[in-house]
Protein backbone atom coordinates (compact mmCIF):
# COMPACT_ATOMS: atom_id res chain seq x y z
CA UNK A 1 112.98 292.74 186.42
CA UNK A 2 114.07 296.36 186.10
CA UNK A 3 115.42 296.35 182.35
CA UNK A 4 113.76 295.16 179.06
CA UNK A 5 114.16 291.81 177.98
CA UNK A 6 115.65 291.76 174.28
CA UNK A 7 114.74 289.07 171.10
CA UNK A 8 117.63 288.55 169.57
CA UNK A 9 117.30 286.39 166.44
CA UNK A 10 120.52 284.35 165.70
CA UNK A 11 122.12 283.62 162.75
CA UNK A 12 124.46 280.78 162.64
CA UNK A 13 126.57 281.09 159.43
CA UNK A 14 128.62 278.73 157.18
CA UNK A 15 130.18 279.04 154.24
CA UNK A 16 128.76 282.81 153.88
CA UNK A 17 125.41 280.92 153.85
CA UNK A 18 122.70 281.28 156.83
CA UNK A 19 122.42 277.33 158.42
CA UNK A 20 120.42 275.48 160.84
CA UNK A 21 121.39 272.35 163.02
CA UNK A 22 119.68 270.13 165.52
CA UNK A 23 121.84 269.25 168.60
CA UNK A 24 124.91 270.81 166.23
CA UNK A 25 124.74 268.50 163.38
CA UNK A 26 122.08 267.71 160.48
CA UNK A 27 122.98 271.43 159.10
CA UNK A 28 120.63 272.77 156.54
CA UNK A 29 120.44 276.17 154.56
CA UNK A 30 118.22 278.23 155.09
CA UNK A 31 119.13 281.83 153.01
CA UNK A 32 121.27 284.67 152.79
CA UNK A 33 122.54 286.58 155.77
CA UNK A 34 122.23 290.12 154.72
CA UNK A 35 118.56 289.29 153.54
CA UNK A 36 118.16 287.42 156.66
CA UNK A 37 119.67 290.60 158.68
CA UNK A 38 117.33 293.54 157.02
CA UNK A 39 114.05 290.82 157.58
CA UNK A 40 114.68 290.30 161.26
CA UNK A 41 115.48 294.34 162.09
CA UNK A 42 112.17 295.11 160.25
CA UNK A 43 110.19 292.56 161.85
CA UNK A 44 111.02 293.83 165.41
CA UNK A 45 114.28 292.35 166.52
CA UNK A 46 116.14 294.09 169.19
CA UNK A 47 119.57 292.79 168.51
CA UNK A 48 120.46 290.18 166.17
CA UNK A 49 123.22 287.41 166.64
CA UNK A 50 125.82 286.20 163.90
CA UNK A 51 127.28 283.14 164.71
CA UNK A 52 130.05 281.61 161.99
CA UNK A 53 129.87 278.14 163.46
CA UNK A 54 132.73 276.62 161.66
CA UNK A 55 135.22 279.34 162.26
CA UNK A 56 137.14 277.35 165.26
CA UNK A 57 137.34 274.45 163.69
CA UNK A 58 138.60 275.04 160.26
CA UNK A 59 141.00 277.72 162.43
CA UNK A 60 140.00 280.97 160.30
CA UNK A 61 138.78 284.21 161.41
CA UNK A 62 135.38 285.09 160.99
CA UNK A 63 134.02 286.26 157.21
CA UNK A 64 134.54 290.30 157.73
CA UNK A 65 132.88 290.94 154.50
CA UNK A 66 129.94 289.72 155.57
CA UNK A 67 129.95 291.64 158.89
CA UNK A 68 130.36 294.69 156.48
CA UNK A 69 127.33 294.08 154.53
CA UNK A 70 125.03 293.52 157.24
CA UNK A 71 125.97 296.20 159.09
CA UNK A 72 125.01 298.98 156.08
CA UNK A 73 121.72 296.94 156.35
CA UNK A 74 121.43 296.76 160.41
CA UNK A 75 120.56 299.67 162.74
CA UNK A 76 120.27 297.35 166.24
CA UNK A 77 123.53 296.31 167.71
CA UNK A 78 125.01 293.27 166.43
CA UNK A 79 127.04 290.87 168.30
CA UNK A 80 129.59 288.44 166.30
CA UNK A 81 130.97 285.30 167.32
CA UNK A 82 133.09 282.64 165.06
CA UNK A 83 137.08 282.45 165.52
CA UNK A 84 138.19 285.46 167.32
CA UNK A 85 140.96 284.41 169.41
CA UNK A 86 143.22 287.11 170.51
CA UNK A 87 142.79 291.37 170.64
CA UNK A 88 143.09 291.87 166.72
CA UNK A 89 140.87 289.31 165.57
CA UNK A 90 137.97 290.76 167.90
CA UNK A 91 139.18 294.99 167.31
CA UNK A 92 139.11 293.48 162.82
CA UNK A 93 135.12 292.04 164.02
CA UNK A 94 134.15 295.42 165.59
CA UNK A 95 136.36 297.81 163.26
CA UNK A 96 134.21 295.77 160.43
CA UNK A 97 130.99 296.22 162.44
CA UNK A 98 130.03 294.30 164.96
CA UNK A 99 128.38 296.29 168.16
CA UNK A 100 129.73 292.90 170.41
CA UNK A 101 132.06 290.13 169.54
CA UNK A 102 131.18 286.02 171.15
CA UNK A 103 134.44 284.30 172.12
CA UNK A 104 133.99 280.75 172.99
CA UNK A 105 136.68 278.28 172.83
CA UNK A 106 139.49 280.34 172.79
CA UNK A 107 138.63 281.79 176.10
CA UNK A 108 138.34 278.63 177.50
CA UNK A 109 141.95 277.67 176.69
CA UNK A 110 143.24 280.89 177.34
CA UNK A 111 140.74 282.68 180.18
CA UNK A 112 143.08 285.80 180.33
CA UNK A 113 142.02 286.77 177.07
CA UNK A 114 138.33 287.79 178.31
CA UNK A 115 140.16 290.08 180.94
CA UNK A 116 142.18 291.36 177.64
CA UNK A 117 138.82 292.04 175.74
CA UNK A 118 137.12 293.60 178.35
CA UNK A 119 140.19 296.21 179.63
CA UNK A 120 140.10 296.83 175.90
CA UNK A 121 136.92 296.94 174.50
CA UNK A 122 134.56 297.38 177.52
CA UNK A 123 132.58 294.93 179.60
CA UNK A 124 129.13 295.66 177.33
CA UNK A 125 131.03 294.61 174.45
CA UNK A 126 132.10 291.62 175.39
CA UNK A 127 129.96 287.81 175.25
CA UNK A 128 131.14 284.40 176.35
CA UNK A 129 129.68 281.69 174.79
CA UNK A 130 129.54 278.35 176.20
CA UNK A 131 128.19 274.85 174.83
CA UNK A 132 127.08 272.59 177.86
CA UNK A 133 125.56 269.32 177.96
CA UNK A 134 124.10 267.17 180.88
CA UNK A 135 126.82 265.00 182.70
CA UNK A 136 125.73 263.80 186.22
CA UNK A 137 129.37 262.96 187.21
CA UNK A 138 129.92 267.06 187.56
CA UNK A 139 129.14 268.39 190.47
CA UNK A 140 126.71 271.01 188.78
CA UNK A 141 124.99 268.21 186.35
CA UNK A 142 126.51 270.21 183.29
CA UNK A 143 130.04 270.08 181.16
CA UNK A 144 131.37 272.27 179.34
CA UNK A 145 131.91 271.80 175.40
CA UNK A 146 134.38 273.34 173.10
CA UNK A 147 134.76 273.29 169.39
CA UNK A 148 131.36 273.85 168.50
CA UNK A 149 130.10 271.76 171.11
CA UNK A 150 132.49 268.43 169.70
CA UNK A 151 134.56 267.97 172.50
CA UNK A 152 133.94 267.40 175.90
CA UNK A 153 136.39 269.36 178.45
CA UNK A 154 135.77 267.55 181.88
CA UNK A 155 135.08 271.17 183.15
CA UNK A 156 131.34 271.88 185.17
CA UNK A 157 129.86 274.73 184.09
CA UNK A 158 129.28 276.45 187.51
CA UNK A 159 133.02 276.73 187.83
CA UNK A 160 133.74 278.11 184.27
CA UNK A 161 131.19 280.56 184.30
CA UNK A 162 132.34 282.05 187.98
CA UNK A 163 135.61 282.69 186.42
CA UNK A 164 134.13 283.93 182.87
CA UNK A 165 132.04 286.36 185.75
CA UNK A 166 135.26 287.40 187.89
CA UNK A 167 137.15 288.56 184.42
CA UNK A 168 134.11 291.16 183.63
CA UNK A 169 132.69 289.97 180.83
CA UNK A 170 129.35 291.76 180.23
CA UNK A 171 127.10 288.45 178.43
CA UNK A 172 126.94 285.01 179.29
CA UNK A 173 125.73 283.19 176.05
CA UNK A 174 124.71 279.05 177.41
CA UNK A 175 123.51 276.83 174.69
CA UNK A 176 122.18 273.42 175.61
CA UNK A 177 123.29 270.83 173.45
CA UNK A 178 120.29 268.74 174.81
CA UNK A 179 117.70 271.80 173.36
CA UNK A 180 119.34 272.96 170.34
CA UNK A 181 117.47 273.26 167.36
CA UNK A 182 114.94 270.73 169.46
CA UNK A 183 112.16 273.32 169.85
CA UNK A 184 111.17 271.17 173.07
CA UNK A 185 112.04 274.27 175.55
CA UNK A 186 114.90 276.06 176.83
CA UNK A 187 116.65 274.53 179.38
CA UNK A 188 115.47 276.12 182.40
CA UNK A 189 117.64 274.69 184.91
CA UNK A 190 120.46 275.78 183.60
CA UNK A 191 119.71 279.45 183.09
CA UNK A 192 118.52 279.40 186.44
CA UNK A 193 121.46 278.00 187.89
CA UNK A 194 123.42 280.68 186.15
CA UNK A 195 121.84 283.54 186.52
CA UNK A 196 121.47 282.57 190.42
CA UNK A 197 125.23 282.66 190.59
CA UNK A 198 126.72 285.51 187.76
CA UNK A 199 126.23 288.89 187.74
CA UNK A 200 126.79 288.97 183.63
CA UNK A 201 123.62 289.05 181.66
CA UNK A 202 122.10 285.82 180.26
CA UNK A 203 120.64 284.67 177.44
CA UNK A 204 118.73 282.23 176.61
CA UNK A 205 119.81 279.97 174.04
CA UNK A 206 119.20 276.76 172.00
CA UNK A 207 115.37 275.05 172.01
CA UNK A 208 112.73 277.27 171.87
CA UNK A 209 109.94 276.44 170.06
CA UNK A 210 106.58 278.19 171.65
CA UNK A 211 105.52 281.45 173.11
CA UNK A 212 105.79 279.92 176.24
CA UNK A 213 108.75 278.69 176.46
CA UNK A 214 110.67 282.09 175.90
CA UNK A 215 108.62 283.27 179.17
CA UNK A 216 109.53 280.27 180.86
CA UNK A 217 113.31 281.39 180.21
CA UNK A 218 112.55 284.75 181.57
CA UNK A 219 111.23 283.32 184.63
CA UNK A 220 114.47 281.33 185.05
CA UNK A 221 116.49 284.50 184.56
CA UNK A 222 117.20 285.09 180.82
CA UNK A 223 117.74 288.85 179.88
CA UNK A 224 118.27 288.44 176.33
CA UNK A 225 116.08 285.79 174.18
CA UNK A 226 117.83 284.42 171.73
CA UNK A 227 116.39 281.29 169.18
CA UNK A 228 117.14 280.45 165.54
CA UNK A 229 114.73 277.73 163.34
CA UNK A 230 111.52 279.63 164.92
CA UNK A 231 112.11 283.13 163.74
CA UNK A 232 113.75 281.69 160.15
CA UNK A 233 111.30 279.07 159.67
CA UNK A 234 107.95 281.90 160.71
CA UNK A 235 106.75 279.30 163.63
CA UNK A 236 106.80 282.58 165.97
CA UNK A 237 106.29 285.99 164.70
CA UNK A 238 108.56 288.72 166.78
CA UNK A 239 106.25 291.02 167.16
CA UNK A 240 103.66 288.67 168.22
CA UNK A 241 106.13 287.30 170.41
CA UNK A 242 106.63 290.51 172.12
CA UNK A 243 102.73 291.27 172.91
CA UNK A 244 102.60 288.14 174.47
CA UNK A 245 105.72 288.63 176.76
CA UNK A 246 103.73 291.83 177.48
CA UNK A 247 100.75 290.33 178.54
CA UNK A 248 102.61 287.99 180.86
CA UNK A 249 103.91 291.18 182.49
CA UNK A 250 107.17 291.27 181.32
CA UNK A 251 109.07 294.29 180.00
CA UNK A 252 109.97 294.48 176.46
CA UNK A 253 111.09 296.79 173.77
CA UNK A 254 108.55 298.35 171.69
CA UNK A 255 108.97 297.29 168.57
């Protein structure tokens, strides 16, 4: 693996208020997101995730203010995601701060608008998320999810994320409905599966819970480490986190 492999903490925000889910429901609080912001740059993040989770679905753009304040706190690039939809929702997100802006579900309706964002904005700056879950009837064993990961679109994954690939955008950002929040393990078949087939930059998303398992995403193909209850809840330090990657061999930014 010729570049570093990043932790990237991820905040998933509602209400202005940091939350955590398991498999996108049973949501609980767990503290401020500016707070949360400053503790995760000075304990060794790399880049750091903000994630306004109810933004789709209650059709509202993303809480600005709050990208404000964490960025006067934040050094390391921040990518937001959360209800941009269209050029001036994501130019408001990165005029207010943001390094890189997550579109979702509105891409997925309207796949043209990734091609907008990245002619625009730049292919670095640009992150698709996608929710998946396991269906065995696709022809990839995974469907694609919109709306937070509510509703099921019919769509396999290999074929969204070929076209998500084709349009330039820079980040491919899976979560696993089956692993989120779960801290049983990242699942490794799908980040192999994409990141055997994209030339975008993966991350791993949604069920770590050891030291091992963020190695075992990096052996599938993740580029970017991304997890949520661990790093809040001080199961895994970062920096410890980091020394082991680098005992395993694999390349990591000095914190």
């Amino acid at each position: 693996m010729s570049n570093n492999v990043r932790i990237m903490p991820c905040l998933d925000m509602q209400d202005g208020r940091v939350v955590k889910g398991i498999h996108f429901v049973d949501i609980k609080d767990t503290g401020d997101p500016v707070e949360s912001a400053r503790a995760y740059e000075k304990a060794g993040a790399d880049e750091l995730a903000l994630l306004d989770i109810t933004a789709t679905v209650e059709k509202r753009q993303t809480m600005l203010e709050v990208v404000k304040k964490i960025r006067e706190v934040l050094t390391i690039p921040l990518t937001v995601g959360g209800g941009i939809k269209d050029l001036q929702s994501a130019a408001a997100v990165l005029k207010a701060g943001a390094d890189k802006i997550s579109v979702g579900s509105a891409a997925f309706k309207s796949p043209g608008l990734i091609k907008e964002l990245v002619d625009e904005f730049g292919s670095h700056t640009v992150t698709v998320a996608i929710d998946v879950d396991q269906n065995e009837k696709m022809p990839s064993g995974y469907e694609i999810y919109i709306r937070g990961g509510r509703t099921p679109t019919g769509c396999d994954v290999l074929e969204w994320v070929k076209k998500i690939d084709q349009y330039g955008a820079g980040t491919i950002l899976p979560t696993s409905k089956r692993g989120d929040g779960s801290r049983t393990g990242y699942d490794l078949p799908l980040i192999r599966l994409l990141s055997q087939n994209v030339n975008a930059e993966i991350v791993a998303s949604g069920g770590a819970g050891t030291l091992e398992h963020f190695y075992e995403a990096v052996q599938a193909g993740a580029n970017i480490l991304l997890a949520a209850s661990v790093f809040h809840f001080k199961v895994i330090d970062i920096n410890e986190l980091k020394q082991y990657l680098t005992n395993k061999g694999v390349r990591v930014i000095p914190s």
